[in-house]
C-alpha atoms as a PDB file:
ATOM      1  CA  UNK A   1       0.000   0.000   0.000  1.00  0.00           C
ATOM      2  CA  UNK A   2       1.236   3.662  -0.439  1.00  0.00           C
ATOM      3  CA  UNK A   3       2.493   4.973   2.382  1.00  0.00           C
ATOM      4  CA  UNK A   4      -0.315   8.022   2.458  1.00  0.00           C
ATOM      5  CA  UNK A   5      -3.260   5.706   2.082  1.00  0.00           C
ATOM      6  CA  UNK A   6      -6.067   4.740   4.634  1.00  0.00           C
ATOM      7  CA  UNK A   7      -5.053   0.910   4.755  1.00  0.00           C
ATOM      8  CA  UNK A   8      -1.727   2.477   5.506  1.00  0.00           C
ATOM      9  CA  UNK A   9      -2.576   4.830   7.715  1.00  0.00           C
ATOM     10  CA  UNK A  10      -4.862   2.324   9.556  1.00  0.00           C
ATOM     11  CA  UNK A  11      -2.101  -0.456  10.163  1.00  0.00           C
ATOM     12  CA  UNK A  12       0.053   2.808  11.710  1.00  0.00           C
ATOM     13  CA  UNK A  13      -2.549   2.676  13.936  1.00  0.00           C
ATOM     14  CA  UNK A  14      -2.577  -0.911  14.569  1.00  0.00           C
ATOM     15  CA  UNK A  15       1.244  -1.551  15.333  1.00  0.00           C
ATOM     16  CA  UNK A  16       0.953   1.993  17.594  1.00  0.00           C
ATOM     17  CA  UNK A  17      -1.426  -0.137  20.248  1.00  0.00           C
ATOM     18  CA  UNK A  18       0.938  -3.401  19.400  1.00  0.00           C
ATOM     19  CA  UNK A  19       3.759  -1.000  20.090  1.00  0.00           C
ATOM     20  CA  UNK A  20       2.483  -0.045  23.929  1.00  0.00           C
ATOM     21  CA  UNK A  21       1.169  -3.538  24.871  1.00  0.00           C
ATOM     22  CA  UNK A  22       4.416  -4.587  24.141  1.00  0.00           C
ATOM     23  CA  UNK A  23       5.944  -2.326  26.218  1.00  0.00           C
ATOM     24  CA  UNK A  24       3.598  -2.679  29.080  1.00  0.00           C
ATOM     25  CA  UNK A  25       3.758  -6.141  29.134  1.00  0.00           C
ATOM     26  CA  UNK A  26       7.108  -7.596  27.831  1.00  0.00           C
ATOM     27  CA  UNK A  27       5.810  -9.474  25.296  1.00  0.00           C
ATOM     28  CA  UNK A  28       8.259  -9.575  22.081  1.00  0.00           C
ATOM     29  CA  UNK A  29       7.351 -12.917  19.777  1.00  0.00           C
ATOM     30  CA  UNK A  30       3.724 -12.292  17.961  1.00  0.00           C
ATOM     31  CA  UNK A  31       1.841 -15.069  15.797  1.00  0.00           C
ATOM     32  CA  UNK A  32      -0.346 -13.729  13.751  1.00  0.00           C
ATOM     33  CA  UNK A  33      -3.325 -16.229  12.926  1.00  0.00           C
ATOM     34  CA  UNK A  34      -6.887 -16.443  11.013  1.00  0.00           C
ATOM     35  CA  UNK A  35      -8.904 -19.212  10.514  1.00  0.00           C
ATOM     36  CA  UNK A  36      -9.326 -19.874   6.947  1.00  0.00           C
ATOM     37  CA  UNK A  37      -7.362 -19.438   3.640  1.00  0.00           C
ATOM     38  CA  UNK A  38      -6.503 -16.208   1.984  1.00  0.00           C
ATOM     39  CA  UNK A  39      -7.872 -14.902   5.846  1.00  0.00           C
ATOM     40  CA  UNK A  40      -5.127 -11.940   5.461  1.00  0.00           C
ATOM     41  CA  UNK A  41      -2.698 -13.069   8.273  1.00  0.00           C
ATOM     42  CA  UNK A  42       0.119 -12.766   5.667  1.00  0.00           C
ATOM     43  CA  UNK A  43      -0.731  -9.290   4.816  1.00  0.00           C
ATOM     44  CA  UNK A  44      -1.030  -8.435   8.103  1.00  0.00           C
ATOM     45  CA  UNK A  45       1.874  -9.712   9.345  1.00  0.00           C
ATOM     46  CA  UNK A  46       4.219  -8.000   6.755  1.00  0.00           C
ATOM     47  CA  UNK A  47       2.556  -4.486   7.471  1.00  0.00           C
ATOM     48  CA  UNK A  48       2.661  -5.040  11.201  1.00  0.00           C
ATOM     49  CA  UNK A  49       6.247  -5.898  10.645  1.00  0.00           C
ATOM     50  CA  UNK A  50       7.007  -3.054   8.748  1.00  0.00           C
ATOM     51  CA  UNK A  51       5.008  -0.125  10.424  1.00  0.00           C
ATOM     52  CA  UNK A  52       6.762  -1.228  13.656  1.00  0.00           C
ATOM     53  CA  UNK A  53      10.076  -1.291  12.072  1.00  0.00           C
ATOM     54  CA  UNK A  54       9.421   2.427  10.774  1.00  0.00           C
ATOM     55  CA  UNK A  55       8.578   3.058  14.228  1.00  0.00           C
ATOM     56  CA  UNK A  56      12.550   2.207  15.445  1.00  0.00           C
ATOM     57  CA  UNK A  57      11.867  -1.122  16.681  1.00  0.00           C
ATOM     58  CA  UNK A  58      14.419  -4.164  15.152  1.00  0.00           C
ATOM     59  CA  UNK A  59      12.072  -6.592  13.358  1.00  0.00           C
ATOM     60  CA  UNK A  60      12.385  -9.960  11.925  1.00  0.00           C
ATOM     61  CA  UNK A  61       9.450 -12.118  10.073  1.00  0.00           C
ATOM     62  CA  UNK A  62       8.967 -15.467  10.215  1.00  0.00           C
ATOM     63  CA  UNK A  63       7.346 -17.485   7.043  1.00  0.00           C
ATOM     64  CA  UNK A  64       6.215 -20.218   9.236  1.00  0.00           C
ATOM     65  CA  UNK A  65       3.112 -21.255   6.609  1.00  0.00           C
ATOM     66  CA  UNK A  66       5.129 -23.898   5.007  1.00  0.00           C
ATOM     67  CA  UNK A  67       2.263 -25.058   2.660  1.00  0.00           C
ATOM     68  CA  UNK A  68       1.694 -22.074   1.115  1.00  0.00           C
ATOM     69  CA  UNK A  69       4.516 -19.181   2.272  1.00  0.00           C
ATOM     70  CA  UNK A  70       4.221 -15.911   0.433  1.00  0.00           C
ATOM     71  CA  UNK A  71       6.116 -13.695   2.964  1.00  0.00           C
ATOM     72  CA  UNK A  72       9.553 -14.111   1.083  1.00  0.00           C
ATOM     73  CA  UNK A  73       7.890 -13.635  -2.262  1.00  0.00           C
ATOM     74  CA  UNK A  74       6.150 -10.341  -1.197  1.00  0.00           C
ATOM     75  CA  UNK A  75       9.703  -8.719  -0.168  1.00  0.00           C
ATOM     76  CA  UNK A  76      11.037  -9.918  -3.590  1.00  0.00           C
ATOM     77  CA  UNK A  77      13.123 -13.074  -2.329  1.00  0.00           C
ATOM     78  CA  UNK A  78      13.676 -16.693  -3.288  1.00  0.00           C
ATOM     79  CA  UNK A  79      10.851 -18.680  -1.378  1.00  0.00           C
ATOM     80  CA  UNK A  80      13.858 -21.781  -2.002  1.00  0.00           C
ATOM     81  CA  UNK A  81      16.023 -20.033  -0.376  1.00  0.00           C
ATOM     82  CA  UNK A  82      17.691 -21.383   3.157  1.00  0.00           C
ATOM     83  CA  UNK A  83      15.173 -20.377   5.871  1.00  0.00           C
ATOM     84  CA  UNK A  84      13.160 -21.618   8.973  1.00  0.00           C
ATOM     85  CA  UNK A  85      13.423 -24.993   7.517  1.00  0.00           C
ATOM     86  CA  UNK A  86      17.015 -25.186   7.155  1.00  0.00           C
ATOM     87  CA  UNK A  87      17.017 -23.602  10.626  1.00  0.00           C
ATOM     88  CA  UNK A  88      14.979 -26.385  11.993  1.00  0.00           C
ATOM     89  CA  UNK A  89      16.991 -29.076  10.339  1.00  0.00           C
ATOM     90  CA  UNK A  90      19.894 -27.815  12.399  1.00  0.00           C
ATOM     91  CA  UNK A  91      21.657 -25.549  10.081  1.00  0.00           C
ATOM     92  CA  UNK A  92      23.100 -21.964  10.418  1.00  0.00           C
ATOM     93  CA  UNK A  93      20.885 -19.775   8.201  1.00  0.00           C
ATOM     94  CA  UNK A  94      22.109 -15.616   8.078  1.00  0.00           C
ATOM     95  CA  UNK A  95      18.485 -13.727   7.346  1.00  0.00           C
ATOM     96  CA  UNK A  96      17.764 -12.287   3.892  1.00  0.00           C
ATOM     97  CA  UNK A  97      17.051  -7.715   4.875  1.00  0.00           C
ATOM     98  CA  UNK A  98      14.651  -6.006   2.910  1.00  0.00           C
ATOM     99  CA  UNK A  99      13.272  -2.489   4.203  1.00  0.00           C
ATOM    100  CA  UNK A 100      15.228  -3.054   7.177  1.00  0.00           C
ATOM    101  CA  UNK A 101      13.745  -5.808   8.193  1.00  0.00           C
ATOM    102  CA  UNK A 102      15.005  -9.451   8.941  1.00  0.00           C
ATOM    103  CA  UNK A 103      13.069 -11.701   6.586  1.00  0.00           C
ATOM    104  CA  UNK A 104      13.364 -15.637   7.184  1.00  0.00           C
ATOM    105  CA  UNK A 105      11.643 -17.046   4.321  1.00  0.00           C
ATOM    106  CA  UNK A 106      10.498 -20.850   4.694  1.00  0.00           C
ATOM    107  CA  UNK A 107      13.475 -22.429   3.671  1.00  0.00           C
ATOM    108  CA  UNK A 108      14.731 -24.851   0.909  1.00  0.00           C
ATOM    109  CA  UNK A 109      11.505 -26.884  -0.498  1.00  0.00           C
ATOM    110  CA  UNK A 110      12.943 -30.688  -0.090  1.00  0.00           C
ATOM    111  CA  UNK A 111      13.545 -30.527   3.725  1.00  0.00           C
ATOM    112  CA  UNK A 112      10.229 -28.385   4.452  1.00  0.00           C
ATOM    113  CA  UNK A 113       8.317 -30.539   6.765  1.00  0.00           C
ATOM    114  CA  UNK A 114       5.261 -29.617   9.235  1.00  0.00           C
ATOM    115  CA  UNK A 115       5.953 -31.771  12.151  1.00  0.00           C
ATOM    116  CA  UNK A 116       9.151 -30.150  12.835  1.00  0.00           C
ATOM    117  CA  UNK A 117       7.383 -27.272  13.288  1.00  0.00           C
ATOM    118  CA  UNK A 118       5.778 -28.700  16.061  1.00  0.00           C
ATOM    119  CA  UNK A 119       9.274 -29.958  17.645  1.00  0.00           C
ATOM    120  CA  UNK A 120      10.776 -28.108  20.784  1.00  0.00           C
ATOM    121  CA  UNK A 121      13.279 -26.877  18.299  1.00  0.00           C
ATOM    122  CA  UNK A 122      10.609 -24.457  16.685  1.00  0.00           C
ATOM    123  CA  UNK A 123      10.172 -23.102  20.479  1.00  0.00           C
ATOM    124  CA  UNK A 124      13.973 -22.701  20.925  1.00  0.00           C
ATOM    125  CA  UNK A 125      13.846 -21.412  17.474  1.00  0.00           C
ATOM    126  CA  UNK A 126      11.730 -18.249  18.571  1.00  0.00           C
ATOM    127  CA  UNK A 127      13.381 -17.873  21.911  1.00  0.00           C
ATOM    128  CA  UNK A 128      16.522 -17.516  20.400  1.00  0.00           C
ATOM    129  CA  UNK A 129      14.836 -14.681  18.175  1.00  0.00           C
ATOM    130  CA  UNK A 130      13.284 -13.242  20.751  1.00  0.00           C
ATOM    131  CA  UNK A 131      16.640 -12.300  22.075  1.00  0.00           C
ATOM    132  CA  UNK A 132      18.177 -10.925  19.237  1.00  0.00           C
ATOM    133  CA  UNK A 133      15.206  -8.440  17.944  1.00  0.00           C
ATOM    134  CA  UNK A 134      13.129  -6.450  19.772  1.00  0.00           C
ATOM    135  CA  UNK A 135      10.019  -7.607  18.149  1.00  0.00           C
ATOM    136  CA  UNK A 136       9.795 -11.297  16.290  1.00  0.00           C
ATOM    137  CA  UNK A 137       6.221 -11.526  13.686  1.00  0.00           C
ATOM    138  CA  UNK A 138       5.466 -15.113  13.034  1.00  0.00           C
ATOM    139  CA  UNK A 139       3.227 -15.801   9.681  1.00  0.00           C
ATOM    140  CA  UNK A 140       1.052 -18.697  10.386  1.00  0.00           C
ATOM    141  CA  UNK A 141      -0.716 -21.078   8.201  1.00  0.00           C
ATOM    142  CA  UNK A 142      -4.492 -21.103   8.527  1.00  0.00           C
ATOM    143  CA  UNK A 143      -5.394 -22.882  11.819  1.00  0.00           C
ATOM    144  CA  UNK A 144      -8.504 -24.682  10.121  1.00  0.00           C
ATOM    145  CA  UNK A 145      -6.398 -26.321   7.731  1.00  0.00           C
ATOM    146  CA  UNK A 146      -3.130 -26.480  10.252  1.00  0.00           C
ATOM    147  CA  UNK A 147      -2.856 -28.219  13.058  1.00  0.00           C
ATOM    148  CA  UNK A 148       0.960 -26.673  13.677  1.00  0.00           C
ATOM    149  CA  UNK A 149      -0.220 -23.282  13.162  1.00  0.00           C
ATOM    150  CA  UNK A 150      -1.754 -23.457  17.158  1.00  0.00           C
ATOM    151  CA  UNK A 151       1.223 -25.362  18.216  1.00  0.00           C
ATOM    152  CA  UNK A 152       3.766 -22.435  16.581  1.00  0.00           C
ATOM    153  CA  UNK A 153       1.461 -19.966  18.835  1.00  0.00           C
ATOM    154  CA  UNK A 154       1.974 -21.883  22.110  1.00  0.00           C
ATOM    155  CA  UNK A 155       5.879 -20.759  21.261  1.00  0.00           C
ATOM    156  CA  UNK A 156       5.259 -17.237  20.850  1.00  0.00           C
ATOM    157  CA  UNK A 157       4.576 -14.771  23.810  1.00  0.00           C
ATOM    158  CA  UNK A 158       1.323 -13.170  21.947  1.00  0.00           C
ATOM    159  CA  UNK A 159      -0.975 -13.489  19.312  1.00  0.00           C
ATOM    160  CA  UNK A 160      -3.532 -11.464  16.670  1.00  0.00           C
ATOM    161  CA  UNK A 161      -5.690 -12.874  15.446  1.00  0.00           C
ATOM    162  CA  UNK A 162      -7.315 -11.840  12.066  1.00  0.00           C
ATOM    163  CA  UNK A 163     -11.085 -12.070  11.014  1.00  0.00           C
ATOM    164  CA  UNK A 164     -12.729 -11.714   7.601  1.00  0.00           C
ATOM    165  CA  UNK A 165     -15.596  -9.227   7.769  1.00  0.00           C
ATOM    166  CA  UNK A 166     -18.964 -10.968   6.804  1.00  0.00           C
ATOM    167  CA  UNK A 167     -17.550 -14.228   5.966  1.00  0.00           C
ATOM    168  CA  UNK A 168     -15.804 -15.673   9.628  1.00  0.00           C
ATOM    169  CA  UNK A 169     -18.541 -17.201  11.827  1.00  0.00           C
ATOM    170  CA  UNK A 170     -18.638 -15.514  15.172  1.00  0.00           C
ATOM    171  CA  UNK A 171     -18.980 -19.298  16.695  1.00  0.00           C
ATOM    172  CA  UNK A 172     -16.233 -20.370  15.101  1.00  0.00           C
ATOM    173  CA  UNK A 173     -14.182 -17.288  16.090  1.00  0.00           C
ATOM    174  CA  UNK A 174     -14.855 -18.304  19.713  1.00  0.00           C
ATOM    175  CA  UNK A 175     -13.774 -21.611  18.851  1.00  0.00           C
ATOM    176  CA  UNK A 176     -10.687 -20.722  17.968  1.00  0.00           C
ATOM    177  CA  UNK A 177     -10.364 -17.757  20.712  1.00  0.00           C
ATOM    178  CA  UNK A 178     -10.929 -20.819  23.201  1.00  0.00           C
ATOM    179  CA  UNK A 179      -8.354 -23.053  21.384  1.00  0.00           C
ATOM    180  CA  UNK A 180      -6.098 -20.163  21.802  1.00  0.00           C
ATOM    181  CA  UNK A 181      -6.442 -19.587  25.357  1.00  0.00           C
ATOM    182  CA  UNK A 182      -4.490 -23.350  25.791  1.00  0.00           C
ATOM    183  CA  UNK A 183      -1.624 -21.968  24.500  1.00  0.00           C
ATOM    184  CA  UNK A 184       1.033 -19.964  26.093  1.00  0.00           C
ATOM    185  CA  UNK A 185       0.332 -16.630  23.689  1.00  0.00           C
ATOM    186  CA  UNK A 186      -1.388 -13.804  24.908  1.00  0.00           C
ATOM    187  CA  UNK A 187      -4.372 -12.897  22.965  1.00  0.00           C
ATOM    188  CA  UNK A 188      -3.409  -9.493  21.514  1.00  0.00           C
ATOM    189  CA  UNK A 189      -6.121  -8.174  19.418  1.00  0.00           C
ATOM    190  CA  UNK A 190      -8.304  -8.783  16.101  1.00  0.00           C
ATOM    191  CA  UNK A 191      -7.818  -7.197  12.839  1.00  0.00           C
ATOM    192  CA  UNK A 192     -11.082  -6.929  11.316  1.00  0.00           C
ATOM    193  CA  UNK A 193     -10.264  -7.444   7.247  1.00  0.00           C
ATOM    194  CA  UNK A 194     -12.406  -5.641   4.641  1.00  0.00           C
ATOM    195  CA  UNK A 195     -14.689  -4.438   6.805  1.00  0.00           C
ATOM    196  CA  UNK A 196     -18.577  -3.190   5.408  1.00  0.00           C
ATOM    197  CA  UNK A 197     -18.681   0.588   4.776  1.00  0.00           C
ATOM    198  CA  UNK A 198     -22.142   1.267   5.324  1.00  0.00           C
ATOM    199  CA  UNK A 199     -23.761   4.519   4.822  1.00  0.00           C
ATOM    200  CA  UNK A 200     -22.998   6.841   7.741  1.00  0.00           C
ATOM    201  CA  UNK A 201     -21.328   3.460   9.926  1.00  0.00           C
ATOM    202  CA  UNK A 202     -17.982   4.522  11.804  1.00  0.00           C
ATOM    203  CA  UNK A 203     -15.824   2.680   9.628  1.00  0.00           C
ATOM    204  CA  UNK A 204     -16.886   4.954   6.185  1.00  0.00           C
ATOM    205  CA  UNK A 205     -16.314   8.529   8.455  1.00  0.00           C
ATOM    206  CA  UNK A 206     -13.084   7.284   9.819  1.00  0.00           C
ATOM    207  CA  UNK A 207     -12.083   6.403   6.051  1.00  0.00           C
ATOM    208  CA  UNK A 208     -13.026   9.084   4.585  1.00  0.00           C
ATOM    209  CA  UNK A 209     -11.257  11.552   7.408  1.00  0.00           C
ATOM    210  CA  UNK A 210      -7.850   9.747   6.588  1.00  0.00           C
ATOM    211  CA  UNK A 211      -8.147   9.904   3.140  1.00  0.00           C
ATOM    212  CA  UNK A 212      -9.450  13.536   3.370  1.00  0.00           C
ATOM    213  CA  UNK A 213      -6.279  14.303   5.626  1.00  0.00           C
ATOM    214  CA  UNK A 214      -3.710  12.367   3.233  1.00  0.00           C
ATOM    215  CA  UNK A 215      -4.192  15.301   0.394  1.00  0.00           C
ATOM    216  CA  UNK A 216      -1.696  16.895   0.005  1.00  0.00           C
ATOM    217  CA  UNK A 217      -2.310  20.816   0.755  1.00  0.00           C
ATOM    218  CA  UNK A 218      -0.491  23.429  -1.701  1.00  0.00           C
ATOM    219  CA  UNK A 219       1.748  25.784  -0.155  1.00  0.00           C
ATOM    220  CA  UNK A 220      -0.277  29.123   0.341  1.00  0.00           C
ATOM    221  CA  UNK A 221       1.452  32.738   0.318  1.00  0.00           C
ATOM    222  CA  UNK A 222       2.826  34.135   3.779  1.00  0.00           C
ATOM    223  CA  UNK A 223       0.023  37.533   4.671  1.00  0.00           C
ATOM    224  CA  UNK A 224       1.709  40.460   3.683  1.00  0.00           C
ATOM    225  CA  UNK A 225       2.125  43.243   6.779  1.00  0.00           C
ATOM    226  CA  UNK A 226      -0.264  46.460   6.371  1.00  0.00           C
ATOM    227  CA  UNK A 227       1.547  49.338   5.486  1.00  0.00           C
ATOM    228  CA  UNK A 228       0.765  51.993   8.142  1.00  0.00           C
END
């Protein structure tokens, strides 16, 4: 997204309130999760990532969805190339940087397996992380789908979760709120995706103020004095 658009401005917002839980609480490792394909974790987790990088934090991303990882591709970088799986398979791996921010991709395709995901090595995996950047955003398959994807969140200190407007089920939301509450992760918040503008409804008038406020103004002449 441009950096002076509404989506934009709206994940600013977002990471801001990440930003001071973190700091209130401690918490440094985030998995961000939703509960069905295409559910926009992955976008989510790469603007997160980036808004709280602009913000002066040191950021790495993890492209934990090894059936389907697009975090790599998005910042223009071999998926193939040696990441969490070659990580989990006991080798060294240095991370790919793009926009300042550490990107491990999901490694080489022939050793990517699920269950090690699931392994105390994964959990080591993040700890270590956790240690060397400030803040550590974990892309996560969809947990429907997944079984590792609640297993990866039990490793992490927090999680968000992310909902499709008008398509996620608010029973099986709760579901998955309840699954989440056997893990070790912190519920963090919800990102509500493509959310329904309706006529008059908060989200249209908070829209529309952003993008009224994101015009750029022309420069208008300094008032000349009065002559007396």
């Amino acid at each position: 997204e441009l950096p002076g658009s509404t989506t934009a401005e709206m994940f600013r917002q977002f990471a801001s309130a990440v930003r001071k839980s973190m700091d209130a609480s401690g918490l440094r490792s985030i998995a961000v999760m939703t509960p069905h394909p295409a559910g926009g974790a992955t976008t989510t987790a790469v603007n997160l990532a980036l808004s709280l990088h602009a913000a002066g934090r040191t950021v790495a991303i993890v492209d934990a969805n090894l059936r389907r990882p697009r975090v790599a591709s998005i910042f223009g970088i071999d998926p193939d190339a040696p990441g969490l799986s070659d990580m989990l398979a006991g080798k060294t791996v240095e991370p790919h940087m793009a926009h300042g921010i550490a990107i491990y991709g999901p490694g080489s395709a022939d050793i990517r397996v699920y269950e090690r995901l699931t392994t105390d090595e994964m959990r080591r995996l993040v700890g270590r992380l956790r240690e060397k950047y400030q803040v550590v955003v974990v892309d996560l398959p969809p947990t429907l789908v997944a079984g590792e994807s609640l297993v990866v969140a039990d490793c992490c200190d927090a999680a968000i979760l992310v909902v499709r407007a008008m398509q996620d089920q608010r029973g099986l939301v709760s579901k998955f709120i309840y699954q989440l509450q056997e893990t070790h992760a912190v519920l963090m918040g919800t990102v509500l995706m493509r959310p329904e503008h309706t006529i008059g409804g908060y989200f249209k008038k908070n829209a529309e103020l952003m993008a009224e406020y994101a015009k750029p103004v022309s420069a208008q002449p300094a008032p000349t004095e009065a002559k007396s």
